[in-house]
C-alpha atoms as a PDB file:
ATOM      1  CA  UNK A   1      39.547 -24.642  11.016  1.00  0.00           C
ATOM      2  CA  UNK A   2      40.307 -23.960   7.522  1.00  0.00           C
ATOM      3  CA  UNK A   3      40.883 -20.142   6.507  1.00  0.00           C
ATOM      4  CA  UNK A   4      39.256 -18.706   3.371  1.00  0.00           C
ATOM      5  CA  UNK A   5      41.831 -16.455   1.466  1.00  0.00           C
ATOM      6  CA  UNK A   6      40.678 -12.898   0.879  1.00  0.00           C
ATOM      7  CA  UNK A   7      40.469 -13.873  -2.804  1.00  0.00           C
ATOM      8  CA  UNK A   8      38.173 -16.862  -2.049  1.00  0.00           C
ATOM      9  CA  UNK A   9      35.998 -14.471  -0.146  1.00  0.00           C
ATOM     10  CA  UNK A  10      35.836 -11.420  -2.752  1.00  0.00           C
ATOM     11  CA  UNK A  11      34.991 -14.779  -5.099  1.00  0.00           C
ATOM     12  CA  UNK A  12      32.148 -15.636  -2.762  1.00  0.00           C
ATOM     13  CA  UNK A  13      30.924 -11.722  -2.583  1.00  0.00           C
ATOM     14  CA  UNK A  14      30.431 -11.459  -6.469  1.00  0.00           C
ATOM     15  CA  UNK A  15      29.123 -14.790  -6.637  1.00  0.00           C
ATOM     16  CA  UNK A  16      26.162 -13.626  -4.390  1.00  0.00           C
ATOM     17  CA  UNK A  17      25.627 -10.622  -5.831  1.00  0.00           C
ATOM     18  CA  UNK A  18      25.317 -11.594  -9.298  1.00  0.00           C
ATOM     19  CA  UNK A  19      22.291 -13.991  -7.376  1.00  0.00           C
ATOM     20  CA  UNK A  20      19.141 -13.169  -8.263  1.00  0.00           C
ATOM     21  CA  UNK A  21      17.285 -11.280  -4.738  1.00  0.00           C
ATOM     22  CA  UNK A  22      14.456 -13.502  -3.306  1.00  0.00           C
ATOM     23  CA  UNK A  23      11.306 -12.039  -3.714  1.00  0.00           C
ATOM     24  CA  UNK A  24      11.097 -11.125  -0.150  1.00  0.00           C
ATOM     25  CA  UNK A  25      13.874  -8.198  -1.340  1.00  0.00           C
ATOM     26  CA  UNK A  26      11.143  -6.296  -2.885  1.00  0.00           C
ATOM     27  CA  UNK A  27       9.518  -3.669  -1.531  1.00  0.00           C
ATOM     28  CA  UNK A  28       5.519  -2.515  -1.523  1.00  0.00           C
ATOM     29  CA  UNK A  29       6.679   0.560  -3.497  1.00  0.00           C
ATOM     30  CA  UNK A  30       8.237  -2.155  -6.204  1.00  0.00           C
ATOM     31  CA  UNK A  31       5.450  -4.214  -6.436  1.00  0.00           C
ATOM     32  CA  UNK A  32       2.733  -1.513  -6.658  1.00  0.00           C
ATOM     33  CA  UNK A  33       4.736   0.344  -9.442  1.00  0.00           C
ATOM     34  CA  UNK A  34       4.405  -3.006 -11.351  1.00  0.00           C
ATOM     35  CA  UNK A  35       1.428  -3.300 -10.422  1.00  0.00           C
ATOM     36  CA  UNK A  36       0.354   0.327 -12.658  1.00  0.00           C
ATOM     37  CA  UNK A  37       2.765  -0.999 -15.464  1.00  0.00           C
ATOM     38  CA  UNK A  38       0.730  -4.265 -15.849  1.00  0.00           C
ATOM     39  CA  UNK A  39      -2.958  -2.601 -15.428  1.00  0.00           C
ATOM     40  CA  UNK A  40      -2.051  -0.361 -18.113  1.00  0.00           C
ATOM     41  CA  UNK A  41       0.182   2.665 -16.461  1.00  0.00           C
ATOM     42  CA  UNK A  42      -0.650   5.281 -13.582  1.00  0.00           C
ATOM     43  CA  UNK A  43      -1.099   8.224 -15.588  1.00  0.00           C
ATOM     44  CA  UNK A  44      -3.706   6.359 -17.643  1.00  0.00           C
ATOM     45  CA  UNK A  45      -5.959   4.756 -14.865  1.00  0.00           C
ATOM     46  CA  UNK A  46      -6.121   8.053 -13.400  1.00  0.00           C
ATOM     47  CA  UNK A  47      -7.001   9.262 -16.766  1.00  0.00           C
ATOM     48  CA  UNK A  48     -10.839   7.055 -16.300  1.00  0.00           C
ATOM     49  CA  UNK A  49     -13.096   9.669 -14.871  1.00  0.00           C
ATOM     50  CA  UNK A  50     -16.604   7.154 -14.983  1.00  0.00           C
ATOM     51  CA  UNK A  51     -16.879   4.064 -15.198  1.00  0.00           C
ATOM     52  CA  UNK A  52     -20.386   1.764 -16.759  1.00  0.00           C
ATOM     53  CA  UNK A  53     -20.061  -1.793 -15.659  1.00  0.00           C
ATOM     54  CA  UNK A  54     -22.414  -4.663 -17.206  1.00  0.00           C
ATOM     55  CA  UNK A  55     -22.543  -7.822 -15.812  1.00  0.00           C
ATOM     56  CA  UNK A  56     -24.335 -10.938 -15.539  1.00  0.00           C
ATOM     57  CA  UNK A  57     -24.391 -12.477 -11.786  1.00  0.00           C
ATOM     58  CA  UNK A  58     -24.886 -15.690 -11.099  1.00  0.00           C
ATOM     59  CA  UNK A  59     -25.600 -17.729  -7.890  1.00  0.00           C
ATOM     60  CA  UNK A  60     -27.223 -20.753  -6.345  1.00  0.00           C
ATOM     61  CA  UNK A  61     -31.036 -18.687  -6.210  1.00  0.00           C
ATOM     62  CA  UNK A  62     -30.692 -16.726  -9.213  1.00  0.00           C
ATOM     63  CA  UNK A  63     -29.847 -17.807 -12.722  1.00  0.00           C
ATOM     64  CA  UNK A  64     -29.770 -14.854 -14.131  1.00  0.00           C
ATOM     65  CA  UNK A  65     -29.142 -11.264 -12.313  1.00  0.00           C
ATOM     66  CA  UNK A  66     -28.098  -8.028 -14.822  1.00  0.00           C
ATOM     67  CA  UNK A  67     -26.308  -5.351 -13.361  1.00  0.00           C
ATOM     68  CA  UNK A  68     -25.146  -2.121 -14.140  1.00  0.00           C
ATOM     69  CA  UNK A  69     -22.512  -0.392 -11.897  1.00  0.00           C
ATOM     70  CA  UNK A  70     -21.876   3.367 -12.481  1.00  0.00           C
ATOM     71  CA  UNK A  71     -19.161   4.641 -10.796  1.00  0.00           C
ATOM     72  CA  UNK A  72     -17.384   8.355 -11.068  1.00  0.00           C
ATOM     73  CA  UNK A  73     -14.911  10.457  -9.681  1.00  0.00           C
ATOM     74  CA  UNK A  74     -14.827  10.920  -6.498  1.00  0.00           C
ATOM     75  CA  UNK A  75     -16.154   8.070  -4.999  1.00  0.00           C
ATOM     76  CA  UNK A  76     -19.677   8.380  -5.795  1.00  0.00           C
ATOM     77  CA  UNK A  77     -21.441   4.213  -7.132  1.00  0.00           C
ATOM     78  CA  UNK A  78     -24.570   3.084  -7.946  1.00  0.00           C
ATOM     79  CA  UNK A  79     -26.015  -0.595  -8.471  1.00  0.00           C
ATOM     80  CA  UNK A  80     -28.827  -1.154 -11.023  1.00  0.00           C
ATOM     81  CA  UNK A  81     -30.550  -4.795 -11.074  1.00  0.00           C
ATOM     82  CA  UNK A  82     -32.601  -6.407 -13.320  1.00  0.00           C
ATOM     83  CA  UNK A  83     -33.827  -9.997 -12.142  1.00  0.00           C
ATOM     84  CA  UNK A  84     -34.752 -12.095 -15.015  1.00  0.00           C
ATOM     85  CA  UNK A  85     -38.469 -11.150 -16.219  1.00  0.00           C
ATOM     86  CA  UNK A  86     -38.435  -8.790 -13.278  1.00  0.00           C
ATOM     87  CA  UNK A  87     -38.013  -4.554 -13.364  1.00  0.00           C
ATOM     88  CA  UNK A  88     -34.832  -2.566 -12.574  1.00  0.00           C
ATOM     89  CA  UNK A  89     -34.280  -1.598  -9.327  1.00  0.00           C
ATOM     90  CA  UNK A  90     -31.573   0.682  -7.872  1.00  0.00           C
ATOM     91  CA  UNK A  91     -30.904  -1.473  -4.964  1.00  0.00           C
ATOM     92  CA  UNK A  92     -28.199   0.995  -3.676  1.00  0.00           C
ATOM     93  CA  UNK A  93     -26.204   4.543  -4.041  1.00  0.00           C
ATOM     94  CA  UNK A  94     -22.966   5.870  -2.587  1.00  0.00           C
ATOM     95  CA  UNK A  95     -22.512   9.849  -2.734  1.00  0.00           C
ATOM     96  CA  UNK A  96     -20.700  12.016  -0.638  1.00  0.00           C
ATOM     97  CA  UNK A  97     -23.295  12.766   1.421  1.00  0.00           C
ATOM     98  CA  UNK A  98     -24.117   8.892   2.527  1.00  0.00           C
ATOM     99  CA  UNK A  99     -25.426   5.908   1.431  1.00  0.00           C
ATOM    100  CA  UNK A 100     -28.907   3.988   0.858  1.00  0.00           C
ATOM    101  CA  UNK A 101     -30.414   0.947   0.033  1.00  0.00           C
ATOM    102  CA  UNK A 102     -34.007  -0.330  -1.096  1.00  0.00           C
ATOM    103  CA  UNK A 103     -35.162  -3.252   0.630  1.00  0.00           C
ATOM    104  CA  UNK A 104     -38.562  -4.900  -0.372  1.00  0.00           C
ATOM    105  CA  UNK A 105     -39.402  -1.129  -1.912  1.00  0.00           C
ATOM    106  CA  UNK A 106     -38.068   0.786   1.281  1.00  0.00           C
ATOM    107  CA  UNK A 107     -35.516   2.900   1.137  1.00  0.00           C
ATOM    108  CA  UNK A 108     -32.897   2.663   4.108  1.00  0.00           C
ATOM    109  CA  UNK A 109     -29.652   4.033   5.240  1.00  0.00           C
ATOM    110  CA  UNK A 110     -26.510   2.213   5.083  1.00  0.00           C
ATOM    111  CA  UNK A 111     -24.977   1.488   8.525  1.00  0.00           C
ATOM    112  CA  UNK A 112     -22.322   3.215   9.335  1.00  0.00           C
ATOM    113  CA  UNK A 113     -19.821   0.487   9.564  1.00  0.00           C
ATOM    114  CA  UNK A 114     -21.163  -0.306   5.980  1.00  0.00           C
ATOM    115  CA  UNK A 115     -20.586   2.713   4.567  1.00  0.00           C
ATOM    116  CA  UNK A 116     -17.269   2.994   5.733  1.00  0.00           C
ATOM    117  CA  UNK A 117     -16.438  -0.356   3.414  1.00  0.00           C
ATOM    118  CA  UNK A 118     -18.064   1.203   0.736  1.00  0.00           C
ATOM    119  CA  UNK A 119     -16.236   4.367   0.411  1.00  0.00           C
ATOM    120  CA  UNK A 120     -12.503   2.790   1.179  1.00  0.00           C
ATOM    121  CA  UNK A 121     -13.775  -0.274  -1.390  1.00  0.00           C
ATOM    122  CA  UNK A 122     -16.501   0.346  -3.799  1.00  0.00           C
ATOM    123  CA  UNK A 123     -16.758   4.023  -4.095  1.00  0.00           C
ATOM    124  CA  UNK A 124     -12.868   3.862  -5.314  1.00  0.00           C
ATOM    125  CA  UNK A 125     -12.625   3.976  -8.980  1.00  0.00           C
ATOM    126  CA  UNK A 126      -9.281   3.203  -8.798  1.00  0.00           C
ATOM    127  CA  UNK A 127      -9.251   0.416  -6.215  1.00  0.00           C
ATOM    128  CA  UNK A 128      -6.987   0.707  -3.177  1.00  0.00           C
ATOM    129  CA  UNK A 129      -3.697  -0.431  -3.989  1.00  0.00           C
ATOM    130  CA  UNK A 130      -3.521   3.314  -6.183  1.00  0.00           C
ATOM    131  CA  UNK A 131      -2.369   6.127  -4.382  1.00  0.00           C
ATOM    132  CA  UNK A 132      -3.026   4.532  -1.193  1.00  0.00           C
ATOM    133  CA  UNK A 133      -0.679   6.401   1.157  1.00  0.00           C
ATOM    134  CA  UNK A 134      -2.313   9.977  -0.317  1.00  0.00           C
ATOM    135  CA  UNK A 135      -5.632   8.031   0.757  1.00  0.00           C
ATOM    136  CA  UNK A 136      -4.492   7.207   4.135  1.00  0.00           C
ATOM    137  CA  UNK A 137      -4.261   3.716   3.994  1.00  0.00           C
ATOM    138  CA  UNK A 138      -1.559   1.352   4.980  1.00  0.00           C
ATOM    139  CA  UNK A 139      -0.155  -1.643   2.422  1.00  0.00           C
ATOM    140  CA  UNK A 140       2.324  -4.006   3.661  1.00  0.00           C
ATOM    141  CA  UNK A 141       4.212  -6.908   1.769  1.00  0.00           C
ATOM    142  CA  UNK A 142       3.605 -10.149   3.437  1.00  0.00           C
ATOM    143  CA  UNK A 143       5.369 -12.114   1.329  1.00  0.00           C
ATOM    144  CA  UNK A 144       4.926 -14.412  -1.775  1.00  0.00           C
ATOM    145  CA  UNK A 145       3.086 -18.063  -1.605  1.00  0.00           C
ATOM    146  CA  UNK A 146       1.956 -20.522  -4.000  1.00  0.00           C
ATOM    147  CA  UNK A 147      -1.038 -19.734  -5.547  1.00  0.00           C
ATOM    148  CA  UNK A 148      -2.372 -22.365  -8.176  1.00  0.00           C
ATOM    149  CA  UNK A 149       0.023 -23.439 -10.609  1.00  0.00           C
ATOM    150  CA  UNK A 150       2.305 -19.952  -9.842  1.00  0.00           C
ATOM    151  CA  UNK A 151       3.146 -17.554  -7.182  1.00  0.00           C
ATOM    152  CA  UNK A 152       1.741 -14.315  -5.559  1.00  0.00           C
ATOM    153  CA  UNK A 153       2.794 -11.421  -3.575  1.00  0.00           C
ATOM    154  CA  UNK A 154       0.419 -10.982  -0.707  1.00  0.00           C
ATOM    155  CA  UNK A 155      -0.457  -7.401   0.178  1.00  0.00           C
ATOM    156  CA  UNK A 156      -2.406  -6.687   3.680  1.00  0.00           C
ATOM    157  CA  UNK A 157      -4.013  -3.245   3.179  1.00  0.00           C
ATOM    158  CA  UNK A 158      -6.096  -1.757   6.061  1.00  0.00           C
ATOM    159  CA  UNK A 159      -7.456   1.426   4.454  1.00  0.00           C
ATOM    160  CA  UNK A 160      -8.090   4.640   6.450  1.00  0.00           C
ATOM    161  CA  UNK A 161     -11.423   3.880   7.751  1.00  0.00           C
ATOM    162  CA  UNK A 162     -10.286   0.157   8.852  1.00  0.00           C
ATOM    163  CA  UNK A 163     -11.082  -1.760   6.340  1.00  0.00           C
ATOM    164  CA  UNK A 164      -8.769  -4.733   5.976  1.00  0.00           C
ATOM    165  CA  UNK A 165      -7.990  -6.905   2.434  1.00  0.00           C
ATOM    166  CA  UNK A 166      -5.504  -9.139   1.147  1.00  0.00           C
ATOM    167  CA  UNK A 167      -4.539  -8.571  -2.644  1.00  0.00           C
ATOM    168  CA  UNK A 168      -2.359 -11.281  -4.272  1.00  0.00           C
ATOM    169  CA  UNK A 169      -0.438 -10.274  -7.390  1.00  0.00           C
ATOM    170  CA  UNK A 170       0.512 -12.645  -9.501  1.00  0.00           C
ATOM    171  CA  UNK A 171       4.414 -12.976  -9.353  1.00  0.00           C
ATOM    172  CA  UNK A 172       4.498 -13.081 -12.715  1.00  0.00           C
ATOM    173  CA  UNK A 173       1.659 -10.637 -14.415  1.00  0.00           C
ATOM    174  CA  UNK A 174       1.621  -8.143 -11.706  1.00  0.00           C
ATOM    175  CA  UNK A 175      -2.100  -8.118 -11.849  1.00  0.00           C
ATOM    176  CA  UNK A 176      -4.166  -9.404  -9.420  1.00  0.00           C
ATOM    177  CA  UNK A 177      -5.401 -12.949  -8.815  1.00  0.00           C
ATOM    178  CA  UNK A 178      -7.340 -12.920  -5.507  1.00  0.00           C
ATOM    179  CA  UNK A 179      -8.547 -10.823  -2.811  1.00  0.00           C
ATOM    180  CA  UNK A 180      -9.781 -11.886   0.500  1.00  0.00           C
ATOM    181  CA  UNK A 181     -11.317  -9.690   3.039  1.00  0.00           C
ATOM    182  CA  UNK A 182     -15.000  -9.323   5.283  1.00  0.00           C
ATOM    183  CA  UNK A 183     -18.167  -7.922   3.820  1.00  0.00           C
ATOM    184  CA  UNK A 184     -19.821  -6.272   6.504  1.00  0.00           C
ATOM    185  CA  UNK A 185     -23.774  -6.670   7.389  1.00  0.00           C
ATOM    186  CA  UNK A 186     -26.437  -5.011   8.825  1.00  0.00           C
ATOM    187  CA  UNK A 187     -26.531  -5.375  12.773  1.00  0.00           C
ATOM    188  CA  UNK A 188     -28.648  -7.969  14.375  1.00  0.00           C
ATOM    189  CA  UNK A 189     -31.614  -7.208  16.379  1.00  0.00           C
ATOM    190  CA  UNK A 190     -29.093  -6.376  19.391  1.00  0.00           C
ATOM    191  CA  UNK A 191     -27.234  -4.666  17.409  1.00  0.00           C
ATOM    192  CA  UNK A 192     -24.219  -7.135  17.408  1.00  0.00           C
ATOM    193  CA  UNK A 193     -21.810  -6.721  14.351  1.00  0.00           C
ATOM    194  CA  UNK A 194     -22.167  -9.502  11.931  1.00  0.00           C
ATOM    195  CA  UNK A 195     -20.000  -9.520   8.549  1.00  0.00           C
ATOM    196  CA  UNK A 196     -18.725 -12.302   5.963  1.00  0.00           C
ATOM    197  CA  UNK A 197     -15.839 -13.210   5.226  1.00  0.00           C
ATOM    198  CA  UNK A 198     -15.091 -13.280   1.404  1.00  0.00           C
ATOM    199  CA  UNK A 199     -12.718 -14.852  -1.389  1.00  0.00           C
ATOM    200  CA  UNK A 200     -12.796 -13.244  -4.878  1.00  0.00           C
ATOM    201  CA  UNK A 201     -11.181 -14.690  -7.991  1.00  0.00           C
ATOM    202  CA  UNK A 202     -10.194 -12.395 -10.969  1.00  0.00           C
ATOM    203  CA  UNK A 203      -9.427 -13.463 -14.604  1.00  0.00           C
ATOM    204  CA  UNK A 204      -9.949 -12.969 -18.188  1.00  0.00           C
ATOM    205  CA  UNK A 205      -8.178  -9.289 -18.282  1.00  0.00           C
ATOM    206  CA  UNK A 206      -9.151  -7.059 -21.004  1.00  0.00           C
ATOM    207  CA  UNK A 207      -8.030  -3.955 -22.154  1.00  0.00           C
ATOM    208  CA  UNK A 208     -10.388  -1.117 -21.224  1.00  0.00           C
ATOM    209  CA  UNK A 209      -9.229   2.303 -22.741  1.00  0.00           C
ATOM    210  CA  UNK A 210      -5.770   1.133 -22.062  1.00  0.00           C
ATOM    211  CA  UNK A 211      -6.271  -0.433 -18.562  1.00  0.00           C
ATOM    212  CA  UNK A 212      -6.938  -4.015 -17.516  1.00  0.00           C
ATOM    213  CA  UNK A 213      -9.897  -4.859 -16.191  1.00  0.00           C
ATOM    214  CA  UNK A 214     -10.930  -8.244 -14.759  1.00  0.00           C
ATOM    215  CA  UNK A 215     -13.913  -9.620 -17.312  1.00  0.00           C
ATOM    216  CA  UNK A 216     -14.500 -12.625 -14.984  1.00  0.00           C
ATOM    217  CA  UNK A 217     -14.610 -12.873 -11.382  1.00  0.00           C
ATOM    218  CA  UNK A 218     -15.430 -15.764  -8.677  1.00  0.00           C
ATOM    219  CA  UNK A 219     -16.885 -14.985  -5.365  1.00  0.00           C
ATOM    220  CA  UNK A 220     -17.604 -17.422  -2.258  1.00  0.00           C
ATOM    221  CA  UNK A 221     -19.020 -15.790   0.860  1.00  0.00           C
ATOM    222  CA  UNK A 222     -18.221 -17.826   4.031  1.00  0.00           C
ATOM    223  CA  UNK A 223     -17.437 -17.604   8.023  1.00  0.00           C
ATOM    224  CA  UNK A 224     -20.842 -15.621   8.356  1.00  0.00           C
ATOM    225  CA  UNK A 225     -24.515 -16.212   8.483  1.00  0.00           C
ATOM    226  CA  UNK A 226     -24.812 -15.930   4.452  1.00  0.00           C
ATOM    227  CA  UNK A 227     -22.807 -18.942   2.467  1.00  0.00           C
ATOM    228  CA  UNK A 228     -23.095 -19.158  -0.849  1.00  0.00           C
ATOM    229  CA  UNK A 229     -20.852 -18.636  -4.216  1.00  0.00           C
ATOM    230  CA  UNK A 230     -21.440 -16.068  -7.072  1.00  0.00           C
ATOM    231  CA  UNK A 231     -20.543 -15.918 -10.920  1.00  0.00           C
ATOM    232  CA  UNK A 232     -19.675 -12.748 -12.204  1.00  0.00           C
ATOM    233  CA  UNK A 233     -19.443 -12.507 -16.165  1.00  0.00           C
ATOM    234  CA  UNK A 234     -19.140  -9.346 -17.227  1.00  0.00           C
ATOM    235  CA  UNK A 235     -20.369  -8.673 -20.531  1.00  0.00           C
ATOM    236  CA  UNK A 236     -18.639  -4.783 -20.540  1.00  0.00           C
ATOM    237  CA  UNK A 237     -17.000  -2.214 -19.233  1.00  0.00           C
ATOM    238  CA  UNK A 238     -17.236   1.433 -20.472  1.00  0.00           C
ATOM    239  CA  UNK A 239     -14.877   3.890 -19.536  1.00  0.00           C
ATOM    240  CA  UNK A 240     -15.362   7.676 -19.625  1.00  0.00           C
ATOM    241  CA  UNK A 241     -19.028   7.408 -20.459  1.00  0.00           C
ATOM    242  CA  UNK A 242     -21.036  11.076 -19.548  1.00  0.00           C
ATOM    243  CA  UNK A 243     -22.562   9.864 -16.089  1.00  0.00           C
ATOM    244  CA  UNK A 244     -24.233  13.295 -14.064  1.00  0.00           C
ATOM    245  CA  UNK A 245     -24.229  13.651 -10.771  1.00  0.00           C
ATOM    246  CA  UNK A 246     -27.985  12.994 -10.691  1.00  0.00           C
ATOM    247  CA  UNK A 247     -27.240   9.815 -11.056  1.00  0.00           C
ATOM    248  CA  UNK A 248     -26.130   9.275  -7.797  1.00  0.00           C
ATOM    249  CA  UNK A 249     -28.663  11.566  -5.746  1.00  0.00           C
ATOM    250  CA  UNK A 250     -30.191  10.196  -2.896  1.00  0.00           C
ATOM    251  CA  UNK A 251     -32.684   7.262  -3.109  1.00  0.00           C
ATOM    252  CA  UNK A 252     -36.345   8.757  -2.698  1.00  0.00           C
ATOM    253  CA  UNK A 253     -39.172   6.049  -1.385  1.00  0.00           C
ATOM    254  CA  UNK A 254     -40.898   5.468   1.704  1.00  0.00           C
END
């Protein structure tokens, strides 16, 4: 068998390390820093104390839905919906306290289970991937995978309260391009858990007060007893607007 000399091998050794590492060589520290970097920086998407979200939602029954989403620090949300030629209602609030909806003019608690989800997932101005070990969740790099016509990093985050996602970073922008997870639902009549599972798009960043925000985002629901796609087009974000805490009391009804 034919010996390398030890000059052939220090050869080899440099060659190798001037190589480029594989993606797989990042870490989930790496790719979250660049993460920050690409939304706009850490110090100034902790800097957004409320956010006012307008959109437009569209979906197989419904042409035309307007919504308003108020969210503020810490972890308090509320929906606002205006069918077309219909009133506002506040179909649901998050505060620290717990969560309600109104169904066909009733006001209801959120399950447990539900509100869980919504504390880890909406409630978080920030979204998950910030902070996320001071928040108790775990985030671990799965790899990368094709993803259109590019690559993605796939994250697996299970937050504190259980929650699982998958976030896929573009390779290239940092910023994400999907996120799949399950949308939990209200028990059945035995109370059996029922949930969907769900695959949403995001595009069309735009600069928000510094930070990227997603303008336009895709959303199927499948695997569950609800199928059925929705169009989000946001039509703004404000950041920083005054929201009080009012805003987010407890639903009254019957």
């Amino acid at each position: 068998m034919k010996r390398l000399s030890l000059a052939a091998v220090a050869g080899v050794v440099a060659t190798v390390a001037l190589l480029p590492f594989p993606a797989s060589a990042q870490t989930v520290d790496d790719v979250i820093q660049k993460y920050y970097a690409a939304r706009g920086g850490y110090d100034k998407i902790k800097a957004i104390q409320t956010l006012k979200i307008t959109q437009t939602v569209a979906n197989p029954f419904v042409s035309k839905n307007k919504v308003v989403i108020l969210k503020k620090r810490p972890g308090l949300v509320r929906w606002e919906t205006t069918p077309a030629g219909q009133t506002t209602v506040i179909p649901r609030v998050i505060n620290a306290e717990g969560g309600w909806d109104t169904q066909q003019g009733k006001v209801v608690p959120r399950p447990a289970i539900m509100l869980n989800e919504d504390r880890d997932i909406d409630a978080d101005i920030d979204g998950p991937l910030v902070d996320w070990k001071a928040k108790g969740h775990t985030v671990t790099l799965e790899g990368t995978e094709k993803l259109g016509a590019g690559s993605a990093y796939r994250l697996k985050v299970v937050t504190k309260n259980g929650v699982t996602r998958e976030i896929f970073l573009d390779t290239t922008t940092h910023l994400p391009l999907m996120e799949k997870g399950r949308m939990s639902l209200p028990p059945d009549p035995r109370g059996n858990a029922r949930f969907n599972e769900h695959v949403f798009t995001y595009s069309d960043w735009r600069d928000v007060n510094g930070v990227k925000f997603p303008f336009a985002v895709d959303e199927e629901r499948t695997g569950g007893p609800i199928t059925q796609s929705f169009a989000v087009y946001t039509e703004k974000i404000e950041a920083n607007v005054p929201v009080d805490d009012a805003a987010f009391a407890k639903l009254e009804g019957k």
